[in-house]
N, C-alpha and C. Protein backbone atom coordinates (compact mmCIF):
# COMPACT_ATOMS: atom_id res chain seq x y z
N UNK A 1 9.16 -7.15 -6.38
CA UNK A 1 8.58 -8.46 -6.20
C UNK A 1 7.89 -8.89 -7.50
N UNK A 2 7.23 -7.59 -8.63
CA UNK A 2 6.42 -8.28 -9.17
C UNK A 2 7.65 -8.79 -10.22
N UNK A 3 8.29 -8.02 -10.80
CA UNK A 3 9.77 -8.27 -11.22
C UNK A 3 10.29 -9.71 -11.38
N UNK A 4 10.41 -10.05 -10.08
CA UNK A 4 11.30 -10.86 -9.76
C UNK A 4 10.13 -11.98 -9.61
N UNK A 5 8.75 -12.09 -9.62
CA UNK A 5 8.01 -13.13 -10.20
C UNK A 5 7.94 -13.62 -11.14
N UNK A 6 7.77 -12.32 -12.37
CA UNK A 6 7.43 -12.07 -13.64
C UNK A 6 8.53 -12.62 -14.91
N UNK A 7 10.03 -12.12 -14.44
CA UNK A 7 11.38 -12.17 -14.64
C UNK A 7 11.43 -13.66 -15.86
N UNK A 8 11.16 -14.70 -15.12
CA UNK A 8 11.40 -15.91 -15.45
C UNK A 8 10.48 -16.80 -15.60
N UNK A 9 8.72 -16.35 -15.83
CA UNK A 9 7.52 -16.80 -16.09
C UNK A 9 7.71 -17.17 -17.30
N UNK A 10 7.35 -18.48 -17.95
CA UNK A 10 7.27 -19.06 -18.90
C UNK A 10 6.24 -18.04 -19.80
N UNK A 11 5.92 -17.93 -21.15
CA UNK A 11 5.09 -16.97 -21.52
C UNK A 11 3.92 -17.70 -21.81
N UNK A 12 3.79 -19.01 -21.86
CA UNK A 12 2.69 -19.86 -22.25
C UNK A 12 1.99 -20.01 -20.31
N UNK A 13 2.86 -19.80 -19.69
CA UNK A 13 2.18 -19.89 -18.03
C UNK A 13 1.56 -18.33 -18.25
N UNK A 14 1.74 -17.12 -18.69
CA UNK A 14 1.70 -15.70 -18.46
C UNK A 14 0.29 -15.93 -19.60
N UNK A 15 0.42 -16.55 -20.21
CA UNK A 15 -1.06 -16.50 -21.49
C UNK A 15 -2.10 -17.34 -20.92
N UNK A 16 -1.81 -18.53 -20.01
CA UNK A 16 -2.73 -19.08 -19.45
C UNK A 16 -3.87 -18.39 -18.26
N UNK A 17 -2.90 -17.43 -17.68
CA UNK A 17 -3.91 -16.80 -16.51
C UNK A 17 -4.23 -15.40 -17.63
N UNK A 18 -5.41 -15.05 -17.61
CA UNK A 18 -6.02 -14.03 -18.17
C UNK A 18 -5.66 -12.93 -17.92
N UNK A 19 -6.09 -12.22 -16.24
CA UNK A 19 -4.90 -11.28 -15.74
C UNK A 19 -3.87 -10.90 -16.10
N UNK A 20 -3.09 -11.95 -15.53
CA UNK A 20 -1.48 -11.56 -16.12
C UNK A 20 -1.56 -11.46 -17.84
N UNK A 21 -2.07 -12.33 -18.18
CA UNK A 21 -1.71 -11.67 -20.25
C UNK A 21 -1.92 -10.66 -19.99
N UNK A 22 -2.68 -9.89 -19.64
CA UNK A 22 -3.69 -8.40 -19.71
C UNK A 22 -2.45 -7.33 -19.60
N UNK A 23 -2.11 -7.56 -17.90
CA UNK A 23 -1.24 -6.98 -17.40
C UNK A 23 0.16 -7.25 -18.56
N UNK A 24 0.65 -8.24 -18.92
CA UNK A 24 1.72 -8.43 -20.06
C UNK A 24 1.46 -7.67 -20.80
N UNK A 25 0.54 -7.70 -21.69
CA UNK A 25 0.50 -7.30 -22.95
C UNK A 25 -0.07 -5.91 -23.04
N UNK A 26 0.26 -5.09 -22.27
CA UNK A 26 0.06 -3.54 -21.73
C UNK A 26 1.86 -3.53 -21.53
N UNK A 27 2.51 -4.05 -20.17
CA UNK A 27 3.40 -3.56 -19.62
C UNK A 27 4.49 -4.49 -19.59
N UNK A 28 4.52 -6.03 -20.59
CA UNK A 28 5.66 -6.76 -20.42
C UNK A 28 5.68 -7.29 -19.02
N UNK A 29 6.79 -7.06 -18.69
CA UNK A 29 7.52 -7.84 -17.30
C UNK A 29 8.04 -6.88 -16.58
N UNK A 30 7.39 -5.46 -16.87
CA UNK A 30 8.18 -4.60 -15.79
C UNK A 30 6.85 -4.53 -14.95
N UNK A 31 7.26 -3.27 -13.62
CA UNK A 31 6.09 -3.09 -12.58
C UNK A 31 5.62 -2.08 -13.17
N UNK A 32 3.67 -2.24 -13.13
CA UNK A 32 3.08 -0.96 -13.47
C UNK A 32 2.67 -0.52 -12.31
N UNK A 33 2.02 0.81 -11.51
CA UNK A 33 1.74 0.66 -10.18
C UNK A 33 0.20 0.53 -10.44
N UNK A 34 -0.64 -0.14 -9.58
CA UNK A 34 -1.86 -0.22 -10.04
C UNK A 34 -2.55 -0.88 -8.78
N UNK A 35 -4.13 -0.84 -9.20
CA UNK A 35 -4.99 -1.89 -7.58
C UNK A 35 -5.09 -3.08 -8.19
N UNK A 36 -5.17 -3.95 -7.57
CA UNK A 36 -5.70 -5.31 -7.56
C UNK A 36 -6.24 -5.55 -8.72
N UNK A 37 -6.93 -4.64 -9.20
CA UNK A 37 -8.02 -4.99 -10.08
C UNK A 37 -7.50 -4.33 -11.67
N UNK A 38 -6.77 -4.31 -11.16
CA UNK A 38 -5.39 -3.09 -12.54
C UNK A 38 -6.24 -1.81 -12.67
N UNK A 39 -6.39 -0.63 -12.07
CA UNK A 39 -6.92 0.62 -12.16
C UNK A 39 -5.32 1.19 -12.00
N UNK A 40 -4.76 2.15 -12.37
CA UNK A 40 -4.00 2.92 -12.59
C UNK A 40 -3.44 3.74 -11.30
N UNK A 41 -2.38 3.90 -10.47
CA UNK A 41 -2.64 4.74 -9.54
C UNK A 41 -2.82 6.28 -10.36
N UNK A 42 -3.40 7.27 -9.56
CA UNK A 42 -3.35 8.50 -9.71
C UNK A 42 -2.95 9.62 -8.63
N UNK A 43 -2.38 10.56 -8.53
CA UNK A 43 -2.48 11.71 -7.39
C UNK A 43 -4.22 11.58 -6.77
N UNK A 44 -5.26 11.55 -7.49
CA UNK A 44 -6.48 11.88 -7.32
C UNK A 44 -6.67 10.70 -6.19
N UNK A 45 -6.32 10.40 -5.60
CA UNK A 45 -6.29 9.23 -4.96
C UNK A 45 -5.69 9.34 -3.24
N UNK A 46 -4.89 10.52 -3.27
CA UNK A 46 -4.37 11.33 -2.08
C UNK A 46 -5.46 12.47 -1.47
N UNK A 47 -5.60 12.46 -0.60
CA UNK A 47 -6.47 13.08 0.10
C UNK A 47 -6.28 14.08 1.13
N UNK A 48 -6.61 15.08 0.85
CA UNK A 48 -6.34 16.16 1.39
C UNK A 48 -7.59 17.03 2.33
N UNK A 49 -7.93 17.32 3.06
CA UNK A 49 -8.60 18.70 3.58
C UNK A 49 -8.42 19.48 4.22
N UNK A 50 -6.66 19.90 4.87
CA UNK A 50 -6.11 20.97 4.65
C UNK A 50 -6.30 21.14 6.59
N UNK A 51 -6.69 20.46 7.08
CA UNK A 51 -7.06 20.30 8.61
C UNK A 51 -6.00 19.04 8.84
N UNK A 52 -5.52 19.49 9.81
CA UNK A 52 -3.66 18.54 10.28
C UNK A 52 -4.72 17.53 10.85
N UNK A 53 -5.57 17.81 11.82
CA UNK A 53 -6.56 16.02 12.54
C UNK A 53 -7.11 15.24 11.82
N UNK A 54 -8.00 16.00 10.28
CA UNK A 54 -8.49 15.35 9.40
C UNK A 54 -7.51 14.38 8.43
N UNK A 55 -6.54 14.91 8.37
CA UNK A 55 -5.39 14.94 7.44
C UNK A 55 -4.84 13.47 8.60
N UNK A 56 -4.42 13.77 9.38
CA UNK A 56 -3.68 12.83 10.29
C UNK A 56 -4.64 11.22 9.76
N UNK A 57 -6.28 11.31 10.35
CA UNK A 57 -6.62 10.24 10.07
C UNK A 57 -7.26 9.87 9.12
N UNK A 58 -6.91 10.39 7.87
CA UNK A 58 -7.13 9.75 7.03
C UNK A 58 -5.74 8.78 6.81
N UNK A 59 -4.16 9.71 7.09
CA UNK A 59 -3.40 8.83 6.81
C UNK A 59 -3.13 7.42 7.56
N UNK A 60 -3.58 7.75 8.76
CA UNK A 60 -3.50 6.63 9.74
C UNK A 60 -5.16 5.21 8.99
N UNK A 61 -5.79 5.89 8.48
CA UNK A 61 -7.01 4.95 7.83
C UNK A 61 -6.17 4.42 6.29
N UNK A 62 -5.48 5.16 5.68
CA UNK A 62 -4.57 4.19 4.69
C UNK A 62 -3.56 3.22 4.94
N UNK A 63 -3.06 3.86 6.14
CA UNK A 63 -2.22 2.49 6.42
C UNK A 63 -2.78 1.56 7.09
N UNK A 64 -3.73 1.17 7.60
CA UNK A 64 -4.53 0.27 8.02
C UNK A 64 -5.30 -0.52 6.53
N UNK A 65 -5.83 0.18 5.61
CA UNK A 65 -6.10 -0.21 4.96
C UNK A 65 -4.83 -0.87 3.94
N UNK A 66 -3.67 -0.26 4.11
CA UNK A 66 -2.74 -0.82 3.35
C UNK A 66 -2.16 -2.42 4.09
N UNK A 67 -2.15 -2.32 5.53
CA UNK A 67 -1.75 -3.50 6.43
C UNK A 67 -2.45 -4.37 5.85
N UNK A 68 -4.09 -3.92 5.76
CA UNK A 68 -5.09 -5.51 5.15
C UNK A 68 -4.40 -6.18 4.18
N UNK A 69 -4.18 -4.76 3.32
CA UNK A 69 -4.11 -5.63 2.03
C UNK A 69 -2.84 -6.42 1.68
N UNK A 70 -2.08 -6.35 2.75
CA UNK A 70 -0.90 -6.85 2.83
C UNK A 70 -1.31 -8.57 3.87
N UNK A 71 -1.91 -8.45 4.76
CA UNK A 71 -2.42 -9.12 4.81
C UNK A 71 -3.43 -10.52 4.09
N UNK A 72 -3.98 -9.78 2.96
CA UNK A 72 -4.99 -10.75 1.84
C UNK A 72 -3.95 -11.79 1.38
N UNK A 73 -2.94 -10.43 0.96
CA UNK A 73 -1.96 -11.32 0.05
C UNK A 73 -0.75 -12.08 0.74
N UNK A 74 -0.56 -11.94 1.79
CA UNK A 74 -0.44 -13.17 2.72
C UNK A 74 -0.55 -14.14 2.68
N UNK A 75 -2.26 -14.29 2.90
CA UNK A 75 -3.39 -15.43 3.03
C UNK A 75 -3.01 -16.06 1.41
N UNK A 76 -2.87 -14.94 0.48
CA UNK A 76 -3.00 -15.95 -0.90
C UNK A 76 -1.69 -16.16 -1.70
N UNK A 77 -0.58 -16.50 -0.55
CA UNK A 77 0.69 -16.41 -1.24
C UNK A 77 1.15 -18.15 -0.19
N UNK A 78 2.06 -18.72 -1.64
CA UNK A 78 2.48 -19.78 -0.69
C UNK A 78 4.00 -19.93 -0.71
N UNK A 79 4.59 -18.80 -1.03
CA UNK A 79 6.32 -19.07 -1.85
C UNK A 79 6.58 -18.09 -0.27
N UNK A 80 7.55 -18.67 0.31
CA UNK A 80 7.98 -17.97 1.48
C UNK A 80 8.70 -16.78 0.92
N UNK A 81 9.44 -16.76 -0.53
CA UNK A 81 10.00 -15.65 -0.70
C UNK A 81 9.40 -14.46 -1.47
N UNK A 82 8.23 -14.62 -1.58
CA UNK A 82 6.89 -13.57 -1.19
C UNK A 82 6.72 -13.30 -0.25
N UNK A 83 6.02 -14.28 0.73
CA UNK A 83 5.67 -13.65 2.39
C UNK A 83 6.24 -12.90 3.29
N UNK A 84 7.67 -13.46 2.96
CA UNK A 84 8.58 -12.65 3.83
C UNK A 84 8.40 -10.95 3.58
N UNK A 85 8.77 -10.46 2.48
CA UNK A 85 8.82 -9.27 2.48
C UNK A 85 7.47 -8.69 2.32
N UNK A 86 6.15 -9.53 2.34
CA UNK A 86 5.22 -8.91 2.43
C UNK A 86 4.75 -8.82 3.65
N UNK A 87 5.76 -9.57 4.73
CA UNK A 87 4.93 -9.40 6.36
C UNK A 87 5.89 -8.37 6.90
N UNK A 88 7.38 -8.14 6.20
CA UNK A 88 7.65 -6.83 6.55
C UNK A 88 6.88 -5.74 6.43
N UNK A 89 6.66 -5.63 5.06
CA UNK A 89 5.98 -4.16 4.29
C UNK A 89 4.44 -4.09 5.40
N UNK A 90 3.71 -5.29 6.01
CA UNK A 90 2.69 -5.29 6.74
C UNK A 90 3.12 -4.59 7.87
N UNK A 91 4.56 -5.12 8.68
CA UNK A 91 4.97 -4.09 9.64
C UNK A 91 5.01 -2.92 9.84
N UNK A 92 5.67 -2.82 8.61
CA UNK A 92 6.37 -1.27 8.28
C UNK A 92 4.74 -0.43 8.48
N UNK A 93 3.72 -1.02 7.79
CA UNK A 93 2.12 0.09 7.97
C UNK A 93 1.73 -0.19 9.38
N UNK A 94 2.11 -1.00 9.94
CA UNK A 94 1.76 -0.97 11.56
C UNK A 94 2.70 0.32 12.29
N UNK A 95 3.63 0.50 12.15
CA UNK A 95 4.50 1.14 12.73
C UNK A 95 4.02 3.01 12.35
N UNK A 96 3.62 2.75 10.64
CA UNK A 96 3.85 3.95 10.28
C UNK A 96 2.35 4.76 10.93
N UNK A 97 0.94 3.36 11.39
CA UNK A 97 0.10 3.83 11.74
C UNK A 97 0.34 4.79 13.49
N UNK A 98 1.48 3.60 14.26
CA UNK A 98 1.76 4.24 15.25
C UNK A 98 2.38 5.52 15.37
N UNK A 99 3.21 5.85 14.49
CA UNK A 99 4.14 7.41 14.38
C UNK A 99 3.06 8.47 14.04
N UNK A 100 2.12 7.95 13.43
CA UNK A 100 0.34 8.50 13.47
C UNK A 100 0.10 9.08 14.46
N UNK A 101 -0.21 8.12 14.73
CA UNK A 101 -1.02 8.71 16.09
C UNK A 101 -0.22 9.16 17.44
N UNK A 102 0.93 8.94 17.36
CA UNK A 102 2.09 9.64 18.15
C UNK A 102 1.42 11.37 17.52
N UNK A 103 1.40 11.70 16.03
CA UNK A 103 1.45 13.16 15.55
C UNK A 103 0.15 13.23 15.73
N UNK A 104 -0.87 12.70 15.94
CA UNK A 104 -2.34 13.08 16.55
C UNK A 104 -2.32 13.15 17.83
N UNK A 105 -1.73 12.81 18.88
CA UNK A 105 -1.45 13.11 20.28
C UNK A 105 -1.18 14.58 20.29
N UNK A 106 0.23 14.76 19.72
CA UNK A 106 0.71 15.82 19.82
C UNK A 106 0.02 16.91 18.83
N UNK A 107 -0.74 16.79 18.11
CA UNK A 107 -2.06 18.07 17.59
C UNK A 107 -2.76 17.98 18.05
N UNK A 108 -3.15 17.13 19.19
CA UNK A 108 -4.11 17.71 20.03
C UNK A 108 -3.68 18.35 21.03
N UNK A 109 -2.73 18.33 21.47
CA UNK A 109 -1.78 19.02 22.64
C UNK A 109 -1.77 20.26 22.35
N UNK A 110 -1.12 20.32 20.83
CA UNK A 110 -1.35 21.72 20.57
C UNK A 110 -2.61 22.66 20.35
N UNK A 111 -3.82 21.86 20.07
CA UNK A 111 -4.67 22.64 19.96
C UNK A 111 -5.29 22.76 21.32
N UNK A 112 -5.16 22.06 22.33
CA UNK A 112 -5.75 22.53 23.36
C UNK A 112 -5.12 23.21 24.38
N UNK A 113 -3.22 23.68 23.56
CA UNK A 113 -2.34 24.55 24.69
C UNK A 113 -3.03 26.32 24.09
N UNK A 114 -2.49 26.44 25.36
CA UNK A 114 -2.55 28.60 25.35
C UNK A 114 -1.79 28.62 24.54
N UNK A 115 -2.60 29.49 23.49
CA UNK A 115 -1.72 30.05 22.37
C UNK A 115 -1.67 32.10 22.88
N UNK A 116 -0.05 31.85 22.84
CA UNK A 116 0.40 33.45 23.44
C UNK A 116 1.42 34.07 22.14
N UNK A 117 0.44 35.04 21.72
CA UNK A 117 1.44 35.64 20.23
C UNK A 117 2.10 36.75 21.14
């Protein structure tokens, strides 16, 4: 998407918004992966504590947090051929929150069945 925004941006429109120069004149017109605010992704950023329930909801708390933010940019998009695939990708974290908690059902099942070695 950012690609296919970026692709055919006039460069005097890309120098006018501050942001985007920033983002240009680091990375051109390809995708860098990054937040909102251009911070870098990192591994350090995945979260781990090694407990399958802890572990479960934190992932089920990123995709919620990922739905929002799919959501914001929703709210601040007016080209339908943005929205569209951003109210998919909003789905897709609804769904992936449900297959969640489908695998938190079933770790709790297991931790509260007879365990027979």
């Amino acid at each position: 998407m950012v690609h296919q925004l970026m692709k055919d941006a006039p460069i005097e429109e890309i120098a006018a918004d501050g942001a985007t120069a920033v983002y240009y004149t680091d990375h051109g017109r390809a995708s860098w992966i990054s937040t909102g605010t251009g911070v870098p992704f990192t591994g350090a950023y995945i979260q781990s504590k090694g407990d399958p329930i802890a572990d479960i909801y934190e992932d089920m708390a990123a995709e919620q947090k990922a739905r929002a933010t799919y959501e914001y940019l929703i709210n601040l998009a007016d080209d339908p051929d943005v929205i569209d695939p951003l109210r998919w990708l909003r789905e897709r974290e609804v769904v992936h929150f449900q297959r969640f908690g489908e695998i938190m059902n079933k770790l709790y099942e297991w931790k509260d069945s007879k365990k027979i070695f």
